[in-house]
Structure formats: structure tokens, C-alpha cells
PDB file of N, CA and C in Angstrom:
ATOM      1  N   UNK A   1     -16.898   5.699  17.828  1.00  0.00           N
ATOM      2  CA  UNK A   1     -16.938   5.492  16.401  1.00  0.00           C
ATOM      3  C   UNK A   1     -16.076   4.280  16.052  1.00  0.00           C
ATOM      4  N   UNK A   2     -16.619   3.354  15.223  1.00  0.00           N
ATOM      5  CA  UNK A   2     -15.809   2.171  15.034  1.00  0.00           C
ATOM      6  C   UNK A   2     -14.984   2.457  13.583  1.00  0.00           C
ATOM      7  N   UNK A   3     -13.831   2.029  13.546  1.00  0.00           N
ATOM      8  CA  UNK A   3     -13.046   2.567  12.447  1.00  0.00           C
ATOM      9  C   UNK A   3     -12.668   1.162  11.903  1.00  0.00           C
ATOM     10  N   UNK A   4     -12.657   1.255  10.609  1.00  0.00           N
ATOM     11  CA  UNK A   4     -12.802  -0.051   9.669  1.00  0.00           C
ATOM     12  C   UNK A   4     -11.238  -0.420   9.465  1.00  0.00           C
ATOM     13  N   UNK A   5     -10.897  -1.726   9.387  1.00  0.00           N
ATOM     14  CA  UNK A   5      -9.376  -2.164   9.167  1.00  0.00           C
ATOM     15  C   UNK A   5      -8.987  -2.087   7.268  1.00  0.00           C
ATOM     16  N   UNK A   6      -8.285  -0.996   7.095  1.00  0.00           N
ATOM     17  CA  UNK A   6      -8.221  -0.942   5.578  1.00  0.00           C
ATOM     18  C   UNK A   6      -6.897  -2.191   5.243  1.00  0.00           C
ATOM     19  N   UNK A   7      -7.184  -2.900   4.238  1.00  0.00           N
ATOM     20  CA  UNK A   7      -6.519  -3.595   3.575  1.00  0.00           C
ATOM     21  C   UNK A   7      -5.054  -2.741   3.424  1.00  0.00           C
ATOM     22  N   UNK A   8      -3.863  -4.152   3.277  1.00  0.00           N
ATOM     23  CA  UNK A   8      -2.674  -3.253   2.841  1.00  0.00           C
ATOM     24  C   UNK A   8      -2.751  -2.628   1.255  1.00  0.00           C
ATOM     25  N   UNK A   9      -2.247  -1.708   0.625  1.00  0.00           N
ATOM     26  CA  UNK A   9      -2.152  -1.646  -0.115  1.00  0.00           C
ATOM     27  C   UNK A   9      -1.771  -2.964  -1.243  1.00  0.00           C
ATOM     28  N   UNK A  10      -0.785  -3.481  -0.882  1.00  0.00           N
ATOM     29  CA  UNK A  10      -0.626  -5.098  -1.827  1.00  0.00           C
ATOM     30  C   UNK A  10      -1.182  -5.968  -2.012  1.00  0.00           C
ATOM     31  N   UNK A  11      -2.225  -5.704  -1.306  1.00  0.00           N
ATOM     32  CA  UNK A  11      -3.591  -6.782  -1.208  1.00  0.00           C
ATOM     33  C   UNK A  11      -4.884  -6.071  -2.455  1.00  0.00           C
ATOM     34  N   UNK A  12      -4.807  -4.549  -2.107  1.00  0.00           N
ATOM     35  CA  UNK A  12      -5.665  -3.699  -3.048  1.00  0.00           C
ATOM     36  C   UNK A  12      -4.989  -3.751  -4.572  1.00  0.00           C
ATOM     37  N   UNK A  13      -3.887  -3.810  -4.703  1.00  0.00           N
ATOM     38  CA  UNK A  13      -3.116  -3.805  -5.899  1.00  0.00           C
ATOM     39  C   UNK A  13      -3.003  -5.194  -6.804  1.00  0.00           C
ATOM     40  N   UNK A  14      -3.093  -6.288  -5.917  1.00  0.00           N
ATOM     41  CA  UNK A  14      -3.602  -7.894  -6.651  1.00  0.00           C
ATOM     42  C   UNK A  14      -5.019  -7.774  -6.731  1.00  0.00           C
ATOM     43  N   UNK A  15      -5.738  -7.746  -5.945  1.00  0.00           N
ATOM     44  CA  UNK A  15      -7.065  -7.579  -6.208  1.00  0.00           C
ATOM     45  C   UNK A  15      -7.705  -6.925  -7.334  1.00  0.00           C
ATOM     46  N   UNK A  16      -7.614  -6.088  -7.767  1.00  0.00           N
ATOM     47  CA  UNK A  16      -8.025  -4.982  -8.506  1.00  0.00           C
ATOM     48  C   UNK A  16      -7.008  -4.057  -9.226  1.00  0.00           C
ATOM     49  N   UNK A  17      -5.885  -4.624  -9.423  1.00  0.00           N
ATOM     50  CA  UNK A  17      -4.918  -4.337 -10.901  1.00  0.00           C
ATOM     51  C   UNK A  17      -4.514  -5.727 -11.321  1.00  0.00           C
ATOM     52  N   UNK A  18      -3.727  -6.463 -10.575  1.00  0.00           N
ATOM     53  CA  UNK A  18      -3.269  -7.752 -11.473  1.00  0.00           C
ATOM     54  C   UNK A  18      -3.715  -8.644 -11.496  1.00  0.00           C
ATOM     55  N   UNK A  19      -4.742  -9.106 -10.785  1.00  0.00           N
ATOM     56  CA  UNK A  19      -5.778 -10.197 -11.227  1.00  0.00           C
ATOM     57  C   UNK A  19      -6.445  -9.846 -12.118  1.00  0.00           C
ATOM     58  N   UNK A  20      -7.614  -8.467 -12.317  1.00  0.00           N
ATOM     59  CA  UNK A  20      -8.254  -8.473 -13.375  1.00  0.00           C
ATOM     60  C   UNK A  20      -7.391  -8.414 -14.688  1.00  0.00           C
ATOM     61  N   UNK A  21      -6.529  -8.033 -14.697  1.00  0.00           N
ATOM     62  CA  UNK A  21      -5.661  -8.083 -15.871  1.00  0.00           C
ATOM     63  C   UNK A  21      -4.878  -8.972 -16.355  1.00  0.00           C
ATOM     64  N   UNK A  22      -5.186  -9.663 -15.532  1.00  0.00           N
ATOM     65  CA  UNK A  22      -4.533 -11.106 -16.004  1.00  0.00           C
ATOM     66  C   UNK A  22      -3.086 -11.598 -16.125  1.00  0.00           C
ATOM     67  N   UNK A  23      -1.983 -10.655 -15.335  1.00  0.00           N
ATOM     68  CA  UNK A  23      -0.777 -10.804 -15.654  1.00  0.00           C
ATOM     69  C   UNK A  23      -0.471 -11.426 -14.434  1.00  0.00           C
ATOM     70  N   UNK A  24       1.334 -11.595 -14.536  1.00  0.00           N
ATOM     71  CA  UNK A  24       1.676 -12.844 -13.249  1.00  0.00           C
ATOM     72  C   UNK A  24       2.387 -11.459 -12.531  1.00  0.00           C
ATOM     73  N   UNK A  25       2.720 -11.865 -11.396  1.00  0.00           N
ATOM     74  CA  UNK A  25       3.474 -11.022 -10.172  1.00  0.00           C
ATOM     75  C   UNK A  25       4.731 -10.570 -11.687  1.00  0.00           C
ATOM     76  N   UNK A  26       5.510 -11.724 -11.844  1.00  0.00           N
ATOM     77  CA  UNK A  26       6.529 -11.662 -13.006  1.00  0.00           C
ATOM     78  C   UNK A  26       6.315 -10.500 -13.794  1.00  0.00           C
ATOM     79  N   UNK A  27       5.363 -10.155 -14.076  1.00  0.00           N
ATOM     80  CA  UNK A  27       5.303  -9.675 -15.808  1.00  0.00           C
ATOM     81  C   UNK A  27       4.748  -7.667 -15.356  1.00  0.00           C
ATOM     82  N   UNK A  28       4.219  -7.760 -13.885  1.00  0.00           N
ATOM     83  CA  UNK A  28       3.828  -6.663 -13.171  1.00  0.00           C
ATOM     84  C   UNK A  28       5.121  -5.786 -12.777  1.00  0.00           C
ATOM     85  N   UNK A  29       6.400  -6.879 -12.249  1.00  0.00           N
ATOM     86  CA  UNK A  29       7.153  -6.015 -11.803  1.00  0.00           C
ATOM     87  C   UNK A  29       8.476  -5.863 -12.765  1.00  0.00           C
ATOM     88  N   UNK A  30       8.261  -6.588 -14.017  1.00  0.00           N
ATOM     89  CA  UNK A  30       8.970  -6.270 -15.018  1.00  0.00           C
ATOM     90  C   UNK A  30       8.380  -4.859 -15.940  1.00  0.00           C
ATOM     91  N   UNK A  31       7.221  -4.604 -15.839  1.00  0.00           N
ATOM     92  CA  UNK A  31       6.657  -3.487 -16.028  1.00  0.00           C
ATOM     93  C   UNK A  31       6.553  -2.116 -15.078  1.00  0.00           C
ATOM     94  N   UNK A  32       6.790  -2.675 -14.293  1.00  0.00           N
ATOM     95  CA  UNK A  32       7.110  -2.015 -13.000  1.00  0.00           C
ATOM     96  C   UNK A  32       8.313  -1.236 -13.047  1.00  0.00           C
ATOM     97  N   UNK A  33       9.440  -2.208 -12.884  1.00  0.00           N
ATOM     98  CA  UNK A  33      11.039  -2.153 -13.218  1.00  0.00           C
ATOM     99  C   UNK A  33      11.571  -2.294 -12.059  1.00  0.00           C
ATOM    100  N   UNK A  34      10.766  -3.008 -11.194  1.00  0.00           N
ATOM    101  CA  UNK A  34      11.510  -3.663  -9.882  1.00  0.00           C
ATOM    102  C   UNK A  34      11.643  -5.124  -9.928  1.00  0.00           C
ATOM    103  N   UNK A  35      12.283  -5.822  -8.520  1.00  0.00           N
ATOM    104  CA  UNK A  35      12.535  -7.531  -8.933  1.00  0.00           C
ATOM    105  C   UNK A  35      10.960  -7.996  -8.482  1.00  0.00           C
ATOM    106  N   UNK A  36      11.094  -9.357  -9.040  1.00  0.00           N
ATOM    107  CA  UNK A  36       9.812 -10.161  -8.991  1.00  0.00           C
ATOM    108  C   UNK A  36       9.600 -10.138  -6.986  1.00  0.00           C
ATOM    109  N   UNK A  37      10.892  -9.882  -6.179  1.00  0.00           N
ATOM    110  CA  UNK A  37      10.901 -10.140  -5.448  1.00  0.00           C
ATOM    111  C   UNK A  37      10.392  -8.743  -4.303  1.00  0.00           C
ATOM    112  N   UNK A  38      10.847  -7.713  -5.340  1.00  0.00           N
ATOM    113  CA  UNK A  38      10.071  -6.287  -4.515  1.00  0.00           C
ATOM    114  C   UNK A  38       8.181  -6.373  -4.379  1.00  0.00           C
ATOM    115  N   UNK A  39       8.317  -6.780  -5.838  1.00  0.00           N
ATOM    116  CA  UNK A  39       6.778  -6.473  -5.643  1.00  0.00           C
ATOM    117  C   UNK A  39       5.991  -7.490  -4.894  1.00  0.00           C
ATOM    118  N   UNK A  40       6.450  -8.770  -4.857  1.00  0.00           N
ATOM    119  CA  UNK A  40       5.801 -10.148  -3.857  1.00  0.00           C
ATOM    120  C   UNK A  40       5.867  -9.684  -2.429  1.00  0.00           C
ATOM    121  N   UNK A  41       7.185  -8.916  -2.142  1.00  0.00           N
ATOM    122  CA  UNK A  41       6.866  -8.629  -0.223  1.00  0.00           C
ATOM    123  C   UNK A  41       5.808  -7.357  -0.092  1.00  0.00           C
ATOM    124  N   UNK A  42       5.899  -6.609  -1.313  1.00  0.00           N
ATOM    125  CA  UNK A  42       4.670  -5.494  -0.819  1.00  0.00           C
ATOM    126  C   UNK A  42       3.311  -6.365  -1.303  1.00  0.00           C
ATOM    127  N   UNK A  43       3.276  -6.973  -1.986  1.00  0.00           N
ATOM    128  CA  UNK A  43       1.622  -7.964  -2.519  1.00  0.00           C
ATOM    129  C   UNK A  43       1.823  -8.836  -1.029  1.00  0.00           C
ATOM    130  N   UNK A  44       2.229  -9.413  -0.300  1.00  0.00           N
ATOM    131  CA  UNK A  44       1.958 -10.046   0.578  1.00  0.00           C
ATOM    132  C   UNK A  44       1.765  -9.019   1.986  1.00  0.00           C
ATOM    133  N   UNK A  45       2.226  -7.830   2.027  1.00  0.00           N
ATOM    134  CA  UNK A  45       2.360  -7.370   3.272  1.00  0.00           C
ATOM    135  C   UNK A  45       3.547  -7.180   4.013  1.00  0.00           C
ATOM    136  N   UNK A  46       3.932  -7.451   3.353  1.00  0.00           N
ATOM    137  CA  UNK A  46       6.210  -7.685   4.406  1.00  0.00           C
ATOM    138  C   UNK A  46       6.205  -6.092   4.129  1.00  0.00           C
ATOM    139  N   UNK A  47       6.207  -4.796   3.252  1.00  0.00           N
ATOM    140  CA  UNK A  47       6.311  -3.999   2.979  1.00  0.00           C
ATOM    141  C   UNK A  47       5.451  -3.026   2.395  1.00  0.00           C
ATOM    142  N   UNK A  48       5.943  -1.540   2.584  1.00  0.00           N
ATOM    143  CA  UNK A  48       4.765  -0.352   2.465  1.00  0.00           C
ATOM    144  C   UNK A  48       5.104  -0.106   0.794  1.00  0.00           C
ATOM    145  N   UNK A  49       4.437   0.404   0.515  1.00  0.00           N
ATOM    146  CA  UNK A  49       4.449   1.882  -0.998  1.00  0.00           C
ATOM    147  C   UNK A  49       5.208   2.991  -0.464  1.00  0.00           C
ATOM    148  N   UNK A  50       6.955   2.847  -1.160  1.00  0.00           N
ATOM    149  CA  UNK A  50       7.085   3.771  -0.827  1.00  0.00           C
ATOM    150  C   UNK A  50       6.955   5.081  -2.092  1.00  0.00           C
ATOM    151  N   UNK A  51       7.698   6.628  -1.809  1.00  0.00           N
ATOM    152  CA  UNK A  51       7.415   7.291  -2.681  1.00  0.00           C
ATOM    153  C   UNK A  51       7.482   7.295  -4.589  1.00  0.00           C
ATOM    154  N   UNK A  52       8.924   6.520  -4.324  1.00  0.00           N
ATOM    155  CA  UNK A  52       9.121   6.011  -5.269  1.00  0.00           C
ATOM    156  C   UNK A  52       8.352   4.834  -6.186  1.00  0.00           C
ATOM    157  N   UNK A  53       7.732   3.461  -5.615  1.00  0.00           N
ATOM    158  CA  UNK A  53       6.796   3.023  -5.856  1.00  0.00           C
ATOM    159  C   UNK A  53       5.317   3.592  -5.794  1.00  0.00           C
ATOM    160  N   UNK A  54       5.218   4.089  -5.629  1.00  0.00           N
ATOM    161  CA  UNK A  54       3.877   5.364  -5.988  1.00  0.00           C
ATOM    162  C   UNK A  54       4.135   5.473  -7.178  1.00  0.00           C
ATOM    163  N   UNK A  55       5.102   6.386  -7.864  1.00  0.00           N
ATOM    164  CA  UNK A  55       5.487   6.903  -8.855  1.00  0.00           C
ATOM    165  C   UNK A  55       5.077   5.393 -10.273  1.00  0.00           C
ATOM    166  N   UNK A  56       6.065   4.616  -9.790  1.00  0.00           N
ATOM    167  CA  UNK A  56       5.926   3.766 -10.481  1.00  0.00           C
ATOM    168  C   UNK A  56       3.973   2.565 -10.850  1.00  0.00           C
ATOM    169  N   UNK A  57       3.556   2.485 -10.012  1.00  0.00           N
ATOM    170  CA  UNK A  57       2.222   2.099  -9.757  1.00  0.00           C
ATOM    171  C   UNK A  57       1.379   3.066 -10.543  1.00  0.00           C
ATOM    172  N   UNK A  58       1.512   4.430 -10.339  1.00  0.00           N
ATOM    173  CA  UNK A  58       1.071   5.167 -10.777  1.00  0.00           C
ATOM    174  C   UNK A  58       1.129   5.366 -12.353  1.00  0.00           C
ATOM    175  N   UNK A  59       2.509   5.551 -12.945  1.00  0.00           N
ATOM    176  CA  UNK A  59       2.588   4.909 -14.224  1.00  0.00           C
ATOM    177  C   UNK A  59       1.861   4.118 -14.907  1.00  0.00           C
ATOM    178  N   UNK A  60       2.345   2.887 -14.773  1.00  0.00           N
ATOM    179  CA  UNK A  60       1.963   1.486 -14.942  1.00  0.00           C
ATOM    180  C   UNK A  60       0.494   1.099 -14.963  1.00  0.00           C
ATOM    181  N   UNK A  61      -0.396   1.621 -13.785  1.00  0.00           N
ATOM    182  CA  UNK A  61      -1.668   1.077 -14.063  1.00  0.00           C
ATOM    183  C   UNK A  61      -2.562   2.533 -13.510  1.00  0.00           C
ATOM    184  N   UNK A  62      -1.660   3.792 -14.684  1.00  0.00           N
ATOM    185  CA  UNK A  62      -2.843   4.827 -14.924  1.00  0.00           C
ATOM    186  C   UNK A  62      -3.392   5.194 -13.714  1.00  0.00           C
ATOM    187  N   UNK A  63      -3.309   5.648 -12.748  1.00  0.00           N
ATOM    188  CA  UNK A  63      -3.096   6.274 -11.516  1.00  0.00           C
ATOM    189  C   UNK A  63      -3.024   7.670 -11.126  1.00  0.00           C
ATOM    190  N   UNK A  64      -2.829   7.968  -9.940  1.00  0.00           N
ATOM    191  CA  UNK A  64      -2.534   9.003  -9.160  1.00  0.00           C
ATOM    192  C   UNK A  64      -0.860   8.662  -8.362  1.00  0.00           C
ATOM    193  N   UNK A  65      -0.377   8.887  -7.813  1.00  0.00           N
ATOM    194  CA  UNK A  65       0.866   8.584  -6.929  1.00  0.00           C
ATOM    195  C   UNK A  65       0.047   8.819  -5.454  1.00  0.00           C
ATOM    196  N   UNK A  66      -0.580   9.502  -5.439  1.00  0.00           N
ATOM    197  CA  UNK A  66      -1.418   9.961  -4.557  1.00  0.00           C
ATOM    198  C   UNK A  66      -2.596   8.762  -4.232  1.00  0.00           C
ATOM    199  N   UNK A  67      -2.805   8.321  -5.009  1.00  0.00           N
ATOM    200  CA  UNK A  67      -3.896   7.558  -4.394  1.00  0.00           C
ATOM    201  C   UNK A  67      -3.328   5.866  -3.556  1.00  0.00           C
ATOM    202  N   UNK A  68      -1.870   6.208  -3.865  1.00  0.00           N
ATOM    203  CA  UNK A  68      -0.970   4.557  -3.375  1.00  0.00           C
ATOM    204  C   UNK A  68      -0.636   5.084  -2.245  1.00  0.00           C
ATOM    205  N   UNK A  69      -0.104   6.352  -2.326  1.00  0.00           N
ATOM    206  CA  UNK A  69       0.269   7.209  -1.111  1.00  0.00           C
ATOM    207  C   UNK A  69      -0.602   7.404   0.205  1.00  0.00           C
ATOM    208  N   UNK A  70      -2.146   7.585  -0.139  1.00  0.00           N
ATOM    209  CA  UNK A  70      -2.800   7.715   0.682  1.00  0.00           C
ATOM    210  C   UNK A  70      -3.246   6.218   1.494  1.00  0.00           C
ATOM    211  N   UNK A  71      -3.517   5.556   0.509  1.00  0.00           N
ATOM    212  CA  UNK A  71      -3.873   4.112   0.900  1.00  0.00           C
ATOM    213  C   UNK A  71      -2.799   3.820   1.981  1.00  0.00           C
ATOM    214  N   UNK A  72      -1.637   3.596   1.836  1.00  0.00           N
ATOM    215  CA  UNK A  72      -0.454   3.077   2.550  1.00  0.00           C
ATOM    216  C   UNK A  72      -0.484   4.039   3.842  1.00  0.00           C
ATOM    217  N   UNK A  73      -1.019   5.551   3.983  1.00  0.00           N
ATOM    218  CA  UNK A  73      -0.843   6.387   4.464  1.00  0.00           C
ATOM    219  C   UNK A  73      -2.520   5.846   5.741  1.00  0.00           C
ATOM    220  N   UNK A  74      -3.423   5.443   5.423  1.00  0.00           N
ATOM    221  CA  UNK A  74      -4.723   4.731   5.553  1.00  0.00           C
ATOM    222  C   UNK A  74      -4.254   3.939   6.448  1.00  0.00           C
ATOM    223  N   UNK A  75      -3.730   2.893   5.700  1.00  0.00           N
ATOM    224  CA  UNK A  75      -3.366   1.529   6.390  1.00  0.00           C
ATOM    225  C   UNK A  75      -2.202   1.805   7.825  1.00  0.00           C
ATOM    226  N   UNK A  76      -1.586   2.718   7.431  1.00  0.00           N
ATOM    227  CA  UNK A  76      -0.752   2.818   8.593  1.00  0.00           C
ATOM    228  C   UNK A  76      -0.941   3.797   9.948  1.00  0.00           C
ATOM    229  N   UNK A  77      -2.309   4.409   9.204  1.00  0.00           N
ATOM    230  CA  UNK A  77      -2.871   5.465  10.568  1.00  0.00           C
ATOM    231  C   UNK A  77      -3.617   4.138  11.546  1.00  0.00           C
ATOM    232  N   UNK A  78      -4.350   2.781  10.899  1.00  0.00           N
ATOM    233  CA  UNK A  78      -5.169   2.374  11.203  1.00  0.00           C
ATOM    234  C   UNK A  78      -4.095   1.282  12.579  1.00  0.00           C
ATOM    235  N   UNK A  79      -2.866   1.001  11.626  1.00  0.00           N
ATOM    236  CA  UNK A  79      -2.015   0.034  12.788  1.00  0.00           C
ATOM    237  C   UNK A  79      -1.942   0.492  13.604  1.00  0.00           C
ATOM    238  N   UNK A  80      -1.673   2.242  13.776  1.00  0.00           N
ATOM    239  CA  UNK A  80      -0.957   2.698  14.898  1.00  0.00           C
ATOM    240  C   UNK A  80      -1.951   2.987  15.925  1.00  0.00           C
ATOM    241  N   UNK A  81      -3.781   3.171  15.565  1.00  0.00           N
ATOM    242  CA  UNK A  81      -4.450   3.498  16.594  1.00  0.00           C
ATOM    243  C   UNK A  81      -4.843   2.466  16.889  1.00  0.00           C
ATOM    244  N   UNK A  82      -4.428   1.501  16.868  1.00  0.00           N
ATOM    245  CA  UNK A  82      -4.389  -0.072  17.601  1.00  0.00           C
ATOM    246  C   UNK A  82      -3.442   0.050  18.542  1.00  0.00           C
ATOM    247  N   UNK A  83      -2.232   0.483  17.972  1.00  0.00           N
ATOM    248  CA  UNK A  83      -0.822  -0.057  18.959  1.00  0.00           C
ATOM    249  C   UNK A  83      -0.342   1.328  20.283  1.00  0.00           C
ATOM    250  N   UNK A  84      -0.367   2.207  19.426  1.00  0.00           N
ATOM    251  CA  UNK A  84      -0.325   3.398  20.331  1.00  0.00           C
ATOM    252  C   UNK A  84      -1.216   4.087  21.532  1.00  0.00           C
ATOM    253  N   UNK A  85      -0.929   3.641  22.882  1.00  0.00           N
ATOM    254  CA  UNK A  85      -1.429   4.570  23.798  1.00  0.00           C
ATOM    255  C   UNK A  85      -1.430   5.811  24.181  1.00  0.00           C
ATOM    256  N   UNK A  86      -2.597   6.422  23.928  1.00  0.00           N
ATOM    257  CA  UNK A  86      -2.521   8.222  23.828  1.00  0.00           C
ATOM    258  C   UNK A  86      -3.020   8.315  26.025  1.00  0.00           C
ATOM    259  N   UNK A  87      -3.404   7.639  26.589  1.00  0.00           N
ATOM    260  CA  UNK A  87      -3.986   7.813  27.811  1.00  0.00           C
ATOM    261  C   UNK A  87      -2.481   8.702  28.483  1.00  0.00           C
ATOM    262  N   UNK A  88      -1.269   8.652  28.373  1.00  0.00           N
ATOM    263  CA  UNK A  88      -0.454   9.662  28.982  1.00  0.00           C
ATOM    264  C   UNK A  88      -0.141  10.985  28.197  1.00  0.00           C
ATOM    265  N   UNK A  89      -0.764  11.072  27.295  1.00  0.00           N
ATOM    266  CA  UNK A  89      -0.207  11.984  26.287  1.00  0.00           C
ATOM    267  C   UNK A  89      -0.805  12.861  26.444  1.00  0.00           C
ATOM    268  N   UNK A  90      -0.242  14.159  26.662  1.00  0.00           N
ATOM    269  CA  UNK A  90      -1.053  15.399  27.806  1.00  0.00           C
ATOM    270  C   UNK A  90      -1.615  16.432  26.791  1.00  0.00           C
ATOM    271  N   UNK A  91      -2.574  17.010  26.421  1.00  0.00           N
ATOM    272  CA  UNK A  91      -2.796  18.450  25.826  1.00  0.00           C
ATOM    273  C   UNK A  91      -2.067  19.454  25.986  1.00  0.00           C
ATOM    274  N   UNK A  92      -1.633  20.371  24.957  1.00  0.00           N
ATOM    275  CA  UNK A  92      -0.700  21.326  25.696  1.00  0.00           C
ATOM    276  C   UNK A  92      -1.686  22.593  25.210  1.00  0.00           C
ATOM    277  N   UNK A  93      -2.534  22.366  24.006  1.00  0.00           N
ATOM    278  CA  UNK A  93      -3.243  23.909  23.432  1.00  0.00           C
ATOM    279  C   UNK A  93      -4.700  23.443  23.729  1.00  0.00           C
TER     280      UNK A  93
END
């Protein structure tokens, strides 16, 4: 089964909250209530959604916390079955 590479979350969150809406990184994470500089390393990828930014995302652009949660939760099942070798990893049940 081929498994699809999901976007980071900060890539889904410019795409389809602050571009269509027309605001700057600036004016997102002043609404936000983090620095211009939190929200640029998670919009670029340097960083995840954490619980707390859920919360806030969720707020802000009418949401779930759950649905930032899962995404980030997505994206990071997808790195690890790239990087992680299961071939020694034994069955026990």
C-alpha cells in the first residue's frame, strides 16, 4: 500500500487560513498571541503544533484543537515510517 506524504501542518495553515484571508504572518500571530517569530518556524516547518497551539489555532480560525492535533499527529506518523526500521522488532502477542 503506498502511503501519501501529508503536508506539515504550517504549510496547511498558510495555505488555507492565512492566505485566503488575506492577513500577514504579523497580524496571524498577534491574533494568535504568540511572536511573529513562533508562528514563521511552524509556517515554514522548523516546528510541530503543539497542545497549546492547537488550542490557540483552534480559537482563532474556528476549529477543532483536534483537527491541528491530528494533522501534526499525520505528519509525524508519516516521517517516522520512513525513518524507523521495524525488520528487528520481534512480535511478542
Amino acid at each position: 500500500m503506498k502511503m501519501h506524504n501529508p503536508e506539515h501542518p504550517g504549510e496547511i495553515l498558510k495555505e488555507l487560513y492565512i492566505k485566503p484571508l488575506n492577513i500577514t504572518i504579523t497580524e496571524a500571530a498577534k491574533a494568535l498571541g504568540v511572536t511573529r517569530n513562533t508562528l514563521s518556524e511552524l509556517i515554514n516547518g522548523h516546528s510541530g503544533i503543539s497542545t497549546e497551539m492547537a488550542l490557540r489555532l483552534s480559537k482563532t480560525f474556528n476549529t477543532t484543537p483536534e483537527l491541528w492535533l491530528n494533522m501534526q499527529q499525520n505528519f509525524n506518523l508519516s516521517k517516522a515510517r520512513k525513518k524507523v526500521r521495524l525488520s528487528r522488532v520481534k512480535v511478542l502477542v
